[in-house]
Protein backbone atom coordinates (compact mmCIF):
# COMPACT_ATOMS: atom_id res chain seq x y z
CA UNK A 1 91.87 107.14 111.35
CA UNK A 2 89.82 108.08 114.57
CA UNK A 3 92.21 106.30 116.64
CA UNK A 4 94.81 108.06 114.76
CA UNK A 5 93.15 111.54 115.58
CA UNK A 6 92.83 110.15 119.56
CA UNK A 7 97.11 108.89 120.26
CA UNK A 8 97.75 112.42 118.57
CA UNK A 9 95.75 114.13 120.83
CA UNK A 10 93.74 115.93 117.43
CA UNK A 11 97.88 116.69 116.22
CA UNK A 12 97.31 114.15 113.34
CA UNK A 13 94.21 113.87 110.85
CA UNK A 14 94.69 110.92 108.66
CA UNK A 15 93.08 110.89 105.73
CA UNK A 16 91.85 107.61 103.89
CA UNK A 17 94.17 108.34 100.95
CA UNK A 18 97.01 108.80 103.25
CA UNK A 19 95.95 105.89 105.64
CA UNK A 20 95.55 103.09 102.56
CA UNK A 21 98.31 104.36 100.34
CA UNK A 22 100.68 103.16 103.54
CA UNK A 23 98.67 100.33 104.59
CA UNK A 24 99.77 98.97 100.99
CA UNK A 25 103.07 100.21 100.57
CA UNK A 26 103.92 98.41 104.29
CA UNK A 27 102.16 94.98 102.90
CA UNK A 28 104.63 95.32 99.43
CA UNK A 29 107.52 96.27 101.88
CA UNK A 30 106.52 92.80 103.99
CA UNK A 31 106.33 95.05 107.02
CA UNK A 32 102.67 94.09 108.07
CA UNK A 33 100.06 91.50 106.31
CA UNK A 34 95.97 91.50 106.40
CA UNK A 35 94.37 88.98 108.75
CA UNK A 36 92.22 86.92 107.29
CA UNK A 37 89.51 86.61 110.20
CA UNK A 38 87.45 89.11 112.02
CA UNK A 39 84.20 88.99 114.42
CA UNK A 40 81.21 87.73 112.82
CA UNK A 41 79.30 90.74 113.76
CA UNK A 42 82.31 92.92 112.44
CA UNK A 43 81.69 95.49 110.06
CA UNK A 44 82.94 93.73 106.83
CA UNK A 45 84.59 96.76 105.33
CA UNK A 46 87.22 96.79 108.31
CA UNK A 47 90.71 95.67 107.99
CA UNK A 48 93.30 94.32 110.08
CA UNK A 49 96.50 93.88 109.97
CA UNK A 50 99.99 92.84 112.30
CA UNK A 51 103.92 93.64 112.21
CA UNK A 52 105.40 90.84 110.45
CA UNK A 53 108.58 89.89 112.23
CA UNK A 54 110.41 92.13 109.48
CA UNK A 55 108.34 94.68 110.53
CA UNK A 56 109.22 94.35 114.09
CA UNK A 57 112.83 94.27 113.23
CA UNK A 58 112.32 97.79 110.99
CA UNK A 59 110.11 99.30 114.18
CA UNK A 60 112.60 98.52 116.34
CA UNK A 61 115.57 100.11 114.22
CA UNK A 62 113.28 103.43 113.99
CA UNK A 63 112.76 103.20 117.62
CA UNK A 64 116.59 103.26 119.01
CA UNK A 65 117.00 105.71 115.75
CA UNK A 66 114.60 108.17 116.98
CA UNK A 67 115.71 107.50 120.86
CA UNK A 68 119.14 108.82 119.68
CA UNK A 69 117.57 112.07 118.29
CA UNK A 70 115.83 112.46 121.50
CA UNK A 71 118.96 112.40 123.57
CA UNK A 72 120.80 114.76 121.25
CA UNK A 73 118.00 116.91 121.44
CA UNK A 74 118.17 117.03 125.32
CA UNK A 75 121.67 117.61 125.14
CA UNK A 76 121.52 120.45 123.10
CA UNK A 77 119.02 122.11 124.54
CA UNK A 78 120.89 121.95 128.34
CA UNK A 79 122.72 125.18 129.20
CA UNK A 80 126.18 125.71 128.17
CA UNK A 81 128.87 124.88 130.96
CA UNK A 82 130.84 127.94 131.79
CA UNK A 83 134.67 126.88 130.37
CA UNK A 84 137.11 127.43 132.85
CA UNK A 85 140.22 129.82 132.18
């Protein structure tokens, strides 16, 4: 959640709800899966997780998706050519 807050630069709060409710729907979707092991000195309440290679296919999908909207974004936001006559 803090690192959340932190890439946002303060944008984005995540709340717990928010932040497990997804965690769970993306491990039922076979996006991302728990890993078993952590640090022994590792606070034992903390959770982590990786892309599954379906998930890496879906991120990169939403990636080129949102890269599109990007460039029609630019485009439409350049000045309009003056048409000739």
């Amino acid at each position: 959640m803090q690192e959340a807050l932190r890439q946002s630069q303060g944008l984005y709060k995540l709340g717990p709800g928010t932040l497990y409710d997804n965690l769970q729907k993306l491990i039922e979707q076979r996006l991302i899966q728990e890993l078993g092991h952590r640090a022994q000195d590792d606070d034992p309440r903390r959770r982590y997780y990786r892309l599954t290679s379906r998930g890496r296919g879906v991120l990169a999908a939403e990636m080129a998706r949102l890269k599109g909207v990007v460039r029609e974004g630019k485009l439409r936001l350049q000045p309009a050519r003056p048409r000739r006559a």
